[in-house]
Protein backbone atom coordinates (compact mmCIF):
# COMPACT_ATOMS: atom_id res chain seq x y z
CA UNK A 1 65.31 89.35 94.50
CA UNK A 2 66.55 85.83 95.84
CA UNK A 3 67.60 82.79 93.30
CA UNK A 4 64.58 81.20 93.27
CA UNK A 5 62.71 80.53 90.18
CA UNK A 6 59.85 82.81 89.21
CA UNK A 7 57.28 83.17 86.25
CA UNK A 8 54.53 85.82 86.21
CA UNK A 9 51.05 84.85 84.68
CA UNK A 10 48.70 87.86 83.95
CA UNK A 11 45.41 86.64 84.10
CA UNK A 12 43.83 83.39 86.12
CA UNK A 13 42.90 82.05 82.73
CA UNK A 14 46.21 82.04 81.17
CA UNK A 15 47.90 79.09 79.98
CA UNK A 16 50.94 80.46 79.75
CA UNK A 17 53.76 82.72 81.93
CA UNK A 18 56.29 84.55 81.58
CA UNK A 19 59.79 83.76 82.87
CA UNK A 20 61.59 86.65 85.29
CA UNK A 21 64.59 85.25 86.25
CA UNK A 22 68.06 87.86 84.63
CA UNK A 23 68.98 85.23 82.13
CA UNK A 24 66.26 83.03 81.95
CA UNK A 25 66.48 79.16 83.21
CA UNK A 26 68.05 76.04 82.21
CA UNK A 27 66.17 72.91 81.45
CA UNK A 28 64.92 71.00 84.97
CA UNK A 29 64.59 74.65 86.71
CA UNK A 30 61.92 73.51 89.14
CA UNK A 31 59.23 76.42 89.81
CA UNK A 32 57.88 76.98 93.43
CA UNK A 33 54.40 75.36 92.13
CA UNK A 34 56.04 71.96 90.88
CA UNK A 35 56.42 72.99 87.52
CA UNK A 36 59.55 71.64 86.30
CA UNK A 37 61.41 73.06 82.38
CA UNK A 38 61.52 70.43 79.63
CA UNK A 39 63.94 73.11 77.63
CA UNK A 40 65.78 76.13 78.63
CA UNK A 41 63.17 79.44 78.76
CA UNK A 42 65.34 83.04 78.10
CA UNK A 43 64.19 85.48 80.52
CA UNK A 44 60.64 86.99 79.20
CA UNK A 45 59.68 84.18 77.30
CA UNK A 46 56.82 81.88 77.54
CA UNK A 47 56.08 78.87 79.70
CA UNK A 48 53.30 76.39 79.25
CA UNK A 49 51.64 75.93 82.62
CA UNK A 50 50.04 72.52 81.27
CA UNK A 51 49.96 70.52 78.26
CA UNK A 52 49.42 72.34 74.95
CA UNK A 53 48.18 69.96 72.71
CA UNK A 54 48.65 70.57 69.12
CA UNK A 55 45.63 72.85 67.65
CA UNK A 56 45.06 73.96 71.02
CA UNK A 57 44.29 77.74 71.81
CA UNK A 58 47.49 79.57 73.65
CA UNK A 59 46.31 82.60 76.24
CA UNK A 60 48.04 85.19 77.61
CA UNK A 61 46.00 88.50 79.03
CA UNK A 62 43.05 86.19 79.14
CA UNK A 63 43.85 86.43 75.54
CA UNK A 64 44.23 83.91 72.13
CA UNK A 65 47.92 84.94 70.64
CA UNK A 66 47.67 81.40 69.17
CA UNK A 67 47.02 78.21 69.01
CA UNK A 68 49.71 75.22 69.01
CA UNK A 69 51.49 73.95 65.73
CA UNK A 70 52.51 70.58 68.17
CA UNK A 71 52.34 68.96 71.16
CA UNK A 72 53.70 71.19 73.97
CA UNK A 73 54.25 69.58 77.29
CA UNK A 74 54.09 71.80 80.85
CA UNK A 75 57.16 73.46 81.08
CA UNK A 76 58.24 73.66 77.57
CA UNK A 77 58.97 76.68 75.50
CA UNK A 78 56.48 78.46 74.13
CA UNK A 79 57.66 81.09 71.12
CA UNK A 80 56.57 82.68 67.55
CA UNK A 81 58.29 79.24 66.10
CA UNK A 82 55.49 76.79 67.59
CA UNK A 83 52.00 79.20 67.32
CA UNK A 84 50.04 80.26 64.63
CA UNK A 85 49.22 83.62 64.96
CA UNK A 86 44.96 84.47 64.43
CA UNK A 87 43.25 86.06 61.94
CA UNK A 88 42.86 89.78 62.63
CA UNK A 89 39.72 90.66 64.59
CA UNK A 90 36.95 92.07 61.71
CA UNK A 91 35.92 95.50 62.07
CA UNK A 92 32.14 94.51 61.91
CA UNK A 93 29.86 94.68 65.01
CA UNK A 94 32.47 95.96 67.63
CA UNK A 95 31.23 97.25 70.24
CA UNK A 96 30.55 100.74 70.70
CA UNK A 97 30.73 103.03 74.15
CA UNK A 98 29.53 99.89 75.43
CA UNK A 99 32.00 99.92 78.91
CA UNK A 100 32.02 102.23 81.23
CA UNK A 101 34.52 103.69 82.40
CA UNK A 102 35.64 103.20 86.03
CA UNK A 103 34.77 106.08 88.32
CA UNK A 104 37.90 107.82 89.68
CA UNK A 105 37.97 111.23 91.96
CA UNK A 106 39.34 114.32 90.03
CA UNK A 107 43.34 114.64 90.86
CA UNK A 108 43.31 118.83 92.29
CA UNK A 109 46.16 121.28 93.49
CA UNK A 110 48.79 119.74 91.00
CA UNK A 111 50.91 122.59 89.53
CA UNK A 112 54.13 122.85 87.28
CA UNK A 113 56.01 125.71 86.11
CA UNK A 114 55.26 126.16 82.50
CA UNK A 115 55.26 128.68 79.53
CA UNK A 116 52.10 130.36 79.02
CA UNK A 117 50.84 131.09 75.32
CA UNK A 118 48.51 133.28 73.75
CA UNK A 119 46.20 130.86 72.20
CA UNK A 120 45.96 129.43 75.85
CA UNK A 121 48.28 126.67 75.75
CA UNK A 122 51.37 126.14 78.05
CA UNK A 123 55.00 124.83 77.15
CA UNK A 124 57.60 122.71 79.14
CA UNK A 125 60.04 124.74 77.30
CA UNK A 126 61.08 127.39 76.35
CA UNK A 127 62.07 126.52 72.55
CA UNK A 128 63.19 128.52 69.20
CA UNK A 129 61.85 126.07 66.28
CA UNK A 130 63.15 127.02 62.66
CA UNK A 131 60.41 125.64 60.48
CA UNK A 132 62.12 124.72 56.89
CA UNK A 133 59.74 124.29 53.43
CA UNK A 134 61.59 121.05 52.00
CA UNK A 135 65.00 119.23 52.83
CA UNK A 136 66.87 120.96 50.20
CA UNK A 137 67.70 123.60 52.88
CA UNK A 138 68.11 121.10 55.70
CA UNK A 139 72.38 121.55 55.37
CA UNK A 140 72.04 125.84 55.85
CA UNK A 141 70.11 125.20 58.70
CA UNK A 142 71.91 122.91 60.26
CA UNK A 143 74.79 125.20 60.30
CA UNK A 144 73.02 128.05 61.10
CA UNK A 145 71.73 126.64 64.50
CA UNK A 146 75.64 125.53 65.33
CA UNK A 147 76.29 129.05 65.03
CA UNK A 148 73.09 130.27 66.86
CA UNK A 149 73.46 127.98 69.46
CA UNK A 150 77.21 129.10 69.88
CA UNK A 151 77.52 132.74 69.46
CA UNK A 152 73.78 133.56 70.43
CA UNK A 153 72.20 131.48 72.41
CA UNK A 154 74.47 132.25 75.32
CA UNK A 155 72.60 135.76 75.46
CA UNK A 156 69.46 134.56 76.00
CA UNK A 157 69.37 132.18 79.49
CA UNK A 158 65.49 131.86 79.33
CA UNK A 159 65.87 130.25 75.74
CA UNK A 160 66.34 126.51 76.14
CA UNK A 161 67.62 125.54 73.10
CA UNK A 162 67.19 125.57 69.45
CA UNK A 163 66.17 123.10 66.64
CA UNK A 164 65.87 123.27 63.32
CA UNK A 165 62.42 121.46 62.04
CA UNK A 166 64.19 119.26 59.03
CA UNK A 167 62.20 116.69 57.29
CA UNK A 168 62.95 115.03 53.43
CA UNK A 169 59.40 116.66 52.30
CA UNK A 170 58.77 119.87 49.95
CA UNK A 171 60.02 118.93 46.49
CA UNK A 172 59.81 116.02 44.25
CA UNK A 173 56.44 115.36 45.69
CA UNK A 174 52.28 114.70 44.68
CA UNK A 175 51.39 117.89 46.61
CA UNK A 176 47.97 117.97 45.41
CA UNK A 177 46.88 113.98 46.19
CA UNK A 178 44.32 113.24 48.31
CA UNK A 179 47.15 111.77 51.21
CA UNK A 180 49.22 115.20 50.87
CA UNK A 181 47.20 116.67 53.63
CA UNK A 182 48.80 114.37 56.04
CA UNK A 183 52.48 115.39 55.92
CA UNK A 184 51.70 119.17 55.19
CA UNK A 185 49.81 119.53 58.21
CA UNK A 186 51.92 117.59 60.90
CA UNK A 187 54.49 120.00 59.61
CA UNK A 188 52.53 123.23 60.49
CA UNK A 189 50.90 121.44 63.28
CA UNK A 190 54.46 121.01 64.63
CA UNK A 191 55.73 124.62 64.22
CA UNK A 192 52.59 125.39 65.93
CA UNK A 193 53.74 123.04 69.28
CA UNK A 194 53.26 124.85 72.64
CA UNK A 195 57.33 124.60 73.57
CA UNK A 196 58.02 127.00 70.59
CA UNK A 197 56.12 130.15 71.85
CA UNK A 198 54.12 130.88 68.89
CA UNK A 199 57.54 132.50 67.10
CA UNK A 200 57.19 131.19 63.23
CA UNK A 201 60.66 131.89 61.50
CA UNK A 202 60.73 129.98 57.94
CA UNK A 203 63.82 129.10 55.97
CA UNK A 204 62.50 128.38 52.27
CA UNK A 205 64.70 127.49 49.15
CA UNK A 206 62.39 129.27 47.28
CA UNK A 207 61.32 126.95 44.34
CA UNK A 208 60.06 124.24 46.62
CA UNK A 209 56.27 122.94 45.99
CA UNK A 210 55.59 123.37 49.54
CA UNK A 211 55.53 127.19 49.50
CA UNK A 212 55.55 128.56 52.66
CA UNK A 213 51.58 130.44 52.22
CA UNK A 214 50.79 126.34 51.67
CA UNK A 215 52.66 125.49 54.71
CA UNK A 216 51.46 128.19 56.82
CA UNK A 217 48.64 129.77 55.57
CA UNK A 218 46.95 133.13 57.54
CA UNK A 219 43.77 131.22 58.64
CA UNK A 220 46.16 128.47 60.52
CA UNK A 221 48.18 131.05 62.29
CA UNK A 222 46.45 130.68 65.48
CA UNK A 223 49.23 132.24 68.10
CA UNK A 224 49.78 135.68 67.28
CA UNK A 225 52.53 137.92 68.83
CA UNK A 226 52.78 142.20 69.00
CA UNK A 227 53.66 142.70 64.61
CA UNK A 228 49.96 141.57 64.20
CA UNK A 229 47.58 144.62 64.60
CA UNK A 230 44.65 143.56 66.50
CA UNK A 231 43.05 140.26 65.16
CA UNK A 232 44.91 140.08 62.05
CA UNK A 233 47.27 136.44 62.32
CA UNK A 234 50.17 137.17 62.81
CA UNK A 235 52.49 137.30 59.65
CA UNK A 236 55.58 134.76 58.74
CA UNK A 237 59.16 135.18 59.32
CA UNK A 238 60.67 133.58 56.04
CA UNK A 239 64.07 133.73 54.96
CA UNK A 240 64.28 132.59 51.35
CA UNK A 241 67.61 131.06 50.22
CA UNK A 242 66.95 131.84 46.12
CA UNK A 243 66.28 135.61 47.48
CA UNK A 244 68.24 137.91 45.08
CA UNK A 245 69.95 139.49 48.23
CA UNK A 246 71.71 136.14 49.16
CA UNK A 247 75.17 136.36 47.35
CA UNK A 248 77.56 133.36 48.71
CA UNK A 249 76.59 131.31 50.92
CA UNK A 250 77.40 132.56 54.44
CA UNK A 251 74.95 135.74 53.56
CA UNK A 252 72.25 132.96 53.92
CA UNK A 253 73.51 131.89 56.92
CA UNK A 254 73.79 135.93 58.69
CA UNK A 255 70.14 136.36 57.35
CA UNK A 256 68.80 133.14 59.41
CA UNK A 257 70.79 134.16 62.18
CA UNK A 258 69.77 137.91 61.84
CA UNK A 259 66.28 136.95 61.59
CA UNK A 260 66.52 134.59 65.04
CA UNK A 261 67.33 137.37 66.95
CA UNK A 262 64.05 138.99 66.71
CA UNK A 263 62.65 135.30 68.12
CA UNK A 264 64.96 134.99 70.61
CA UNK A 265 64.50 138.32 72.34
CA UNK A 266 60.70 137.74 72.28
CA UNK A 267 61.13 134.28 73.88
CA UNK A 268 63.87 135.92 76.33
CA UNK A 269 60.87 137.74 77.46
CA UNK A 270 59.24 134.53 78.88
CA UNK A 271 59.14 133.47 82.27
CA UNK A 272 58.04 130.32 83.58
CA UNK A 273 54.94 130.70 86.01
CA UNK A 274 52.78 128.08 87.84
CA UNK A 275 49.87 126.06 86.03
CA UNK A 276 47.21 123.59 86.90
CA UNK A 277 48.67 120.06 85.66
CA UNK A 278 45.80 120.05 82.92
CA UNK A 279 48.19 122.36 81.02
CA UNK A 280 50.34 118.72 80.59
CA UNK A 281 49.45 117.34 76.81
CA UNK A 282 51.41 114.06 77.45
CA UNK A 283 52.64 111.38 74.66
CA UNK A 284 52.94 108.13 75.66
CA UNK A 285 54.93 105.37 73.58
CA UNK A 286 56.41 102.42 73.62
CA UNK A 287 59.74 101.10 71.48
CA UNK A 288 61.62 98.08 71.35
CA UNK A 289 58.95 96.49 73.16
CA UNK A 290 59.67 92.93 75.00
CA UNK A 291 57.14 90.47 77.12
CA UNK A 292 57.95 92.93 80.44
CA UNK A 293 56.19 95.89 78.78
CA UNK A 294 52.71 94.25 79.93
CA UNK A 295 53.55 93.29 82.96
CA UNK A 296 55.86 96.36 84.22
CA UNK A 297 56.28 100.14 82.78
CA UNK A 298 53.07 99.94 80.42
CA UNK A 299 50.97 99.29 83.44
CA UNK A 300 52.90 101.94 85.49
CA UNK A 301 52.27 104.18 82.42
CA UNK A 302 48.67 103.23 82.05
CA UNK A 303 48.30 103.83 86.45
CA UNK A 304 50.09 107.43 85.67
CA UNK A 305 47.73 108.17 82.34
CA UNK A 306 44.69 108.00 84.87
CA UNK A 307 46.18 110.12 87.08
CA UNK A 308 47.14 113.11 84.85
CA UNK A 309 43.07 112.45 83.32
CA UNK A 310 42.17 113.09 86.57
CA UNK A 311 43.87 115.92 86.87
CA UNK A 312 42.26 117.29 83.94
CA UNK A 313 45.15 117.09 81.57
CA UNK A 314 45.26 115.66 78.21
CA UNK A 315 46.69 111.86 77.49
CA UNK A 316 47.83 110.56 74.00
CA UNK A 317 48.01 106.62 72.86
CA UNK A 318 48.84 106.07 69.56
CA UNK A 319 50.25 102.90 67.22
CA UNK A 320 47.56 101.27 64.88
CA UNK A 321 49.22 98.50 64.52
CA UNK A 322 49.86 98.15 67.81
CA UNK A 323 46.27 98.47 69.14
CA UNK A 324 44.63 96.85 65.87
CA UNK A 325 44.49 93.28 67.97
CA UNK A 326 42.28 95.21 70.85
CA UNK A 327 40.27 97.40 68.78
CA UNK A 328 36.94 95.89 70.25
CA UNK A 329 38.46 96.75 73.90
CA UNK A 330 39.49 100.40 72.71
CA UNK A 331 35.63 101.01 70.81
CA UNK A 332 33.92 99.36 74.12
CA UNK A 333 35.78 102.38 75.93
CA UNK A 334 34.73 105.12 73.70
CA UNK A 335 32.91 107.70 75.04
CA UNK A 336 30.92 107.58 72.89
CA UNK A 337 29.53 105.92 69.46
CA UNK A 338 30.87 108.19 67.54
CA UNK A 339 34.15 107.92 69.29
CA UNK A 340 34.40 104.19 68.39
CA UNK A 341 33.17 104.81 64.63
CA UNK A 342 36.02 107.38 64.48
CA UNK A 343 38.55 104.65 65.69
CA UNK A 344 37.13 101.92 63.51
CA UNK A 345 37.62 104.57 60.18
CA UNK A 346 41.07 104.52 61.49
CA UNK A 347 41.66 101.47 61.87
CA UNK A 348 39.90 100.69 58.39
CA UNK A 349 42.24 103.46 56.25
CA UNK A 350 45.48 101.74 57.73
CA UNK A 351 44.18 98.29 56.96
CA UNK A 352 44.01 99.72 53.16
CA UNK A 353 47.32 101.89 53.79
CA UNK A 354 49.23 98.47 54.50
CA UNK A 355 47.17 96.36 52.12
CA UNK A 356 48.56 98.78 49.07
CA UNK A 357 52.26 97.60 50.21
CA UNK A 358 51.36 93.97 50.67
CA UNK A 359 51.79 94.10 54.13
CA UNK A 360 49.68 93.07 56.99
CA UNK A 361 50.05 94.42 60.78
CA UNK A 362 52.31 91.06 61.80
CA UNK A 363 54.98 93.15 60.00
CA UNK A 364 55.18 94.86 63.14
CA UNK A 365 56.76 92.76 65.13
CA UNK A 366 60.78 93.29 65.03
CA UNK A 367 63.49 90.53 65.76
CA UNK A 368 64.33 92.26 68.60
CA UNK A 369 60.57 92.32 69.91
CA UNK A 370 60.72 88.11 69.53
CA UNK A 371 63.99 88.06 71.40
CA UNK A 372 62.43 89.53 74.51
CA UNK A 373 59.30 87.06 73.99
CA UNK A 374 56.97 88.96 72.20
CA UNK A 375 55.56 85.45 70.05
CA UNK A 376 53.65 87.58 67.76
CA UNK A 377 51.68 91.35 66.96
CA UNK A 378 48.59 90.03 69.07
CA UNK A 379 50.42 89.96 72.54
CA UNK A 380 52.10 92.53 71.49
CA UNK A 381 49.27 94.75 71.24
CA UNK A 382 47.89 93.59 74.68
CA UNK A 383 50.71 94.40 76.35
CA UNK A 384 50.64 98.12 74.31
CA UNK A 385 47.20 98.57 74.98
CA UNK A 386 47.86 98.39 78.75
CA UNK A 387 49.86 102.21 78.38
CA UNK A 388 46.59 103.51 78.20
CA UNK A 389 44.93 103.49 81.62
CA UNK A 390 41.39 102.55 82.50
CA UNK A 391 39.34 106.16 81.57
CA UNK A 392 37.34 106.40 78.85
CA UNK A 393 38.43 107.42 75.28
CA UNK A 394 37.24 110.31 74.38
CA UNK A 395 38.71 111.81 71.44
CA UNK A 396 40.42 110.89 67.84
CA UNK A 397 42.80 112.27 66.02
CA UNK A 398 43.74 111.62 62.16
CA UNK A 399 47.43 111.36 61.42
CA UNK A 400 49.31 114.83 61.85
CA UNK A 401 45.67 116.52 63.28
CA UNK A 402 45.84 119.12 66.59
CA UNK A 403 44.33 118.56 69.40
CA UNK A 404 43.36 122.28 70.07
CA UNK A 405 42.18 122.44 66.20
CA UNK A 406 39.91 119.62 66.57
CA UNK A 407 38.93 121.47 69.67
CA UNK A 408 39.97 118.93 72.55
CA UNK A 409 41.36 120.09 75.77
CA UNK A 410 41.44 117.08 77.88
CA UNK A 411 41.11 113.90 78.77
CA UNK A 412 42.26 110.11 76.99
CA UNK A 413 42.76 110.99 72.78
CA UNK A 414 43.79 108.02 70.55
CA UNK A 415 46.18 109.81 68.00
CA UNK A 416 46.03 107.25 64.60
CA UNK A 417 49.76 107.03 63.81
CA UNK A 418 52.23 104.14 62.44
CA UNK A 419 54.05 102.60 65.17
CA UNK A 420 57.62 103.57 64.04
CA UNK A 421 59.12 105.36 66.84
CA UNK A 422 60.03 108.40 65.37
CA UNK A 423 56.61 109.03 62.92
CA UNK A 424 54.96 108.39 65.54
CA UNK A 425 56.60 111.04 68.11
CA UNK A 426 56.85 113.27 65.46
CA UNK A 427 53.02 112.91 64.59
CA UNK A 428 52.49 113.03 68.70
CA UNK A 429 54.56 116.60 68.66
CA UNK A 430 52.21 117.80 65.59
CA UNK A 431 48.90 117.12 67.97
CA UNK A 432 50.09 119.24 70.69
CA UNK A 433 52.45 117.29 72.78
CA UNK A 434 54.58 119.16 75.37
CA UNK A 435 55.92 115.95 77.05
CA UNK A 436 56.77 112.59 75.99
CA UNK A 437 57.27 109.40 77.98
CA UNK A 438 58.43 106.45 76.25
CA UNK A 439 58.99 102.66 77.66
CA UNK A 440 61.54 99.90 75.93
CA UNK A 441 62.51 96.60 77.21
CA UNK A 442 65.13 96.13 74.47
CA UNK A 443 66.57 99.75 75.09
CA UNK A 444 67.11 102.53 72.67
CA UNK A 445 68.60 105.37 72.44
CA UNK A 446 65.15 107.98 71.37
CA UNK A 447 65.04 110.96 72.04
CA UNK A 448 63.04 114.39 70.75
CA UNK A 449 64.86 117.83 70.33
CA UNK A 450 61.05 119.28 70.37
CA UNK A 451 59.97 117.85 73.75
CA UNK A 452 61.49 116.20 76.89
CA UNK A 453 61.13 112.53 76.91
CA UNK A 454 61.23 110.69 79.70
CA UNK A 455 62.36 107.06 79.23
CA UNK A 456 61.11 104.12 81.32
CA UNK A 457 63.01 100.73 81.77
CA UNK A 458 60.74 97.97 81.66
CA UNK A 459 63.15 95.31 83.38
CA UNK A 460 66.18 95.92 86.16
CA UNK A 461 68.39 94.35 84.14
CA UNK A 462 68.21 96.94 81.23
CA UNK A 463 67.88 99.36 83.88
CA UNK A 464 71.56 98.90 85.27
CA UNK A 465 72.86 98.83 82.26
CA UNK A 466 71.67 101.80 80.99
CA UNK A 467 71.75 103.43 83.88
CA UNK A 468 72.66 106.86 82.20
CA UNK A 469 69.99 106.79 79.40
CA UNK A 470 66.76 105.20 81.51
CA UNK A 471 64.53 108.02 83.94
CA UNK A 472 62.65 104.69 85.04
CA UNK A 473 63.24 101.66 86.14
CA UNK A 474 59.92 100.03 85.98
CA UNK A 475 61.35 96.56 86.32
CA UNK A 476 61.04 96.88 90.18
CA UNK A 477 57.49 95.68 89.70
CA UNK A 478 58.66 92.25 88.23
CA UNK A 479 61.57 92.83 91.16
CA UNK A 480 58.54 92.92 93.79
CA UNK A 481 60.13 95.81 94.90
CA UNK A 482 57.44 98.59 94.06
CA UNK A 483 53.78 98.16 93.13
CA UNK A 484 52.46 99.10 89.48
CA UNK A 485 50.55 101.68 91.69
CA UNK A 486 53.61 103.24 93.40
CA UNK A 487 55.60 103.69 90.32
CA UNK A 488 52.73 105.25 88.26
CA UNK A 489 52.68 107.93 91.01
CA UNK A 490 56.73 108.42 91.04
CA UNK A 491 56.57 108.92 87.40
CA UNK A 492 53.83 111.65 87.68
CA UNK A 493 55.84 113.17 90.24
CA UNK A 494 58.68 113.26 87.61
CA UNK A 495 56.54 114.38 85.08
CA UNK A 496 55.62 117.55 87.17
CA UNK A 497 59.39 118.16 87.57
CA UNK A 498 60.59 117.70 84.65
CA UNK A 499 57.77 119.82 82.46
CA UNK A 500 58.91 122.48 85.34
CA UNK A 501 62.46 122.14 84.06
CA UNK A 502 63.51 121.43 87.68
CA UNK A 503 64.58 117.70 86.38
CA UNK A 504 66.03 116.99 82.89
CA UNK A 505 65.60 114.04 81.53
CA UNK A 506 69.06 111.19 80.29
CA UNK A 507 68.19 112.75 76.69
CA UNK A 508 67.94 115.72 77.41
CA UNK A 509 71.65 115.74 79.57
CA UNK A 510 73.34 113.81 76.48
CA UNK A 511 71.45 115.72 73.96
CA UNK A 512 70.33 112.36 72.23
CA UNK A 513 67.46 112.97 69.91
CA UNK A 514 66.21 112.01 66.93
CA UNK A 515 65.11 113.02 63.58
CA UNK A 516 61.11 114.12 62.65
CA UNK A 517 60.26 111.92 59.86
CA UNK A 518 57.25 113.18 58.46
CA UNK A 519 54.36 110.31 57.61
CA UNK A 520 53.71 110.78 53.94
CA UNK A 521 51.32 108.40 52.22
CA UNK A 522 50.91 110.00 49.15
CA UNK A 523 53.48 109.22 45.77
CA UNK A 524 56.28 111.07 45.34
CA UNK A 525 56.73 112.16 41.69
């Protein structure tokens, strides 16, 4: 890019733009249309393209994400410090299925290599997944799968890796409330994930409230492997840690690691084979957001997330908090009615989840979020919104709900979760999720031991810097290096590659990943 001065305004209507220069500009940085800075502008913040009276209405995305606390003059600074934020958009009258979606060819002859699965599902790896009944047994584990991964794993090259399923649920909880549901079933919906091979190996304490019949009960067991005699689901694995055979503490760990060998030589077995890309159940996210993720990797994402709906496969947006400010754009894309009333209940249960706490969605909004210009929730939420293409939405999940349970098998799903990076990947890997791709202007550090995610830079800057941790660099856009079209279709290349294990992902070379935290809404006792 040369030195001159640039800003980038999304919509014709906008008052406001965003500057792109690394650094941002001093005061009296002249722009190539005249406009001249009354105040210094960090890079990704807001400038006023004319005079903002005070009381006057702020737009960005052709959107209100304010309206002026004082007089701002063209060129000044416009930031969370000098708007007041609107009132929350009421979840009367929105419309429903009322937009249709854009017509766009079906995307044929994509293929990756993938893991096949009995109940017709396919994995991007090749995984061993120790479910565990509560966190009391979370250390034994832990210790076990050092040992696995050391003295066994070696034996089995087709095995990718494995991960023990810890979570602080089990014990100490209201198992029986009405909310209880949620965390129970993203835990089974998660042993169930397509990169673990239908193998089920529990580690239980033994006096836990989550039993693991509760956890894993016959009727959910829906991959079934050669112990189960024709129909019959097939039965669990469990090592219990109470179990009157256990004397000291390393015979606990030579049972798990006894018992993983029977999983490991079954998923040995595997061999990756070609699929149609419609196998791909893709996760997209977004984390430590800043003013570029509009402008640059969410619309690469969103370009990408039509592409893999073309090609039949199945797309995930999640975040209520982060879509709550575009709710009437997400029900006017529902496939249908009942699509948009099943957002709306959503929407509706979290308003009363957050209300309970005192809390309203502007909560989500982070310091670091405001640093990279992100004023407030509502353009934060347009910009979030952007990840999730054009097609039509045509399927909802509840938090910690299955795709393939709730019978979906393609297409655009909005998956209700918080917008906490790690609930909501974990609640993404409980629906079904066999890739992840995840966008930050701030940078972090995410990562999933479950699934590979592949991370996309939303400036150059962050890019270079991280040049070790970041898959993407979507900042080229802002660059005017690369179109929001041509890096949508490198990152579906890279998606085909890396679900064939032909690529890893920066997370999946340092082994960075973090911790399932399970969403539980119900009290704990």
């Amino acid at each position: 890019m040369s030195s001159a001065n640039f800003f980038i305004k999304m919509h014709s209507a906008d008052n406001v733009a965003i500057v792109v220069n690394d650094g941002g500009l001093p005061t009296g940085a002249v722009f190539a249309n005249g406009l001249k800075l009354v105040q210094a502008v960090p890079q990704g913040h807001k400038v006023a393209l004319v005079d903002l009276p005070q009381g006057s209405v702020v737009r960005r995305y052709n959107v209100t994400i304010g309206t002026a606390l004082k007089n701002l003059p063209a060129g000044s600074w416009v930031n969370e410090a000098v708007l007041d934020m609107p009132a929350a958009r009421s979840l009367d009258d929105l419309p429903q299925a009322t937009q249709a979606a854009p017509e766009l060819p079906t995307l044929d002859g994509y293929t990756f290599e993938g893991y096949r699965n009995a109940d017709g599902s396919v994995g991007t790896r090749n995984i061993l997944a120790i479910t565990t009944t509560v966190q009391c047994v979370s250390g034994v584990v832990e210790m076990a799968v050092k040992r696995i991964k050391t003295e066994l794993l070696p034996k089995y090259p087709n095995v990718d890796d494995v991960v023990g399923l810890e979570h602080a649920y089990g014990c100490g909880v209201a198992i029986d409330a009405p909310d209880a549901i949620i965390p129970i079933r993203t835990l089974r919906n998660i042993s169930l994930n397509p990169n673990f091979g239908g193998e089920l190996m529990v580690v239980s304490l033994g006096c836990e409230k989550l039993q693991p019949e509760r956890l894993l009960p016959p009727g959910s067991l829906a991959i079934r492997d050669e112990r189960s005699a024709g129909n019959a689901p097939a039965e669990l694995d469990v090592v219990c840690l109470q179990s009157d055979k256990h004397v000291g503490f390393m015979s606990m760990i030579d049972s798990i690691m006894q018992t993983a060998v029977r999983h490991l030589e079954r998923l040995n077995a595997r061999k990756r084979e070609t699929v149609p890309a419609s196998a791909l159940v893709v996760g997209v996210q977004c984390g430590g957001s800043d003013a570029f993720s509009g402008v640059t990797a969410n619309p690469a994402v969103g370009f990408c997330a039509d592409l893999l709906v073309r090609a039949g496969a199945t797309v995930m947006f999640s975040e209520v908090t982060e879509v709550r400010d575009g709710i009437d754009q997400l029900t006017a894309r529902a496939s249908s009615p009942a699509v948009a009333q099943a957002m709306i209940r959503e929407m509706a249960w979290y308003d009363a989840y957050l209300a309970k706490g005192s809390a309203d969605r502007s909560a989500n909004t982070t310091p670091g979020n405001k640093k990279g210009g992100l004023s407030n929730i509502v353009e934060k939420a347009m910009g979030s919104i952007v990840k999730s293409g054009s097609a039509a939405i045509s399927g909802v999940l509840s938090p910690g709900e299955s795709l393939r349970q709730k019978g979906i098998r393609s297409g655009l799903v909005y998956a209700a979760t918080p917008a906490s990076d790690f609930v909501c990947g974990t609640l993404q890997l409980a629906a079904g999720m066999n890739l992840h791709v995840f966008t930050t202007g701030r940078g972090t550090p995410y990562g999933l031991a479950e699934c590979p995610v592949i991370k996309v830079a939303t400036r150059s800057d962050l890019a270079r810097r991280w040049h070790d941790l970041m898959d993407v660099n979507a900042g080229r856009i802002a660059d005017g290096s690369a179109s929001i079209e041509e890096l949508g279709w490198e990152l579906f290349q890279l998606m085909l590659d890396v679900a064939s294990g032909r690529k890893k992902t920066w997370a999946e070379h340092w082994q960075l990943h973090n911790a399932l935290v399970l969403f539980n809404p119900a009290p704990i006792t």
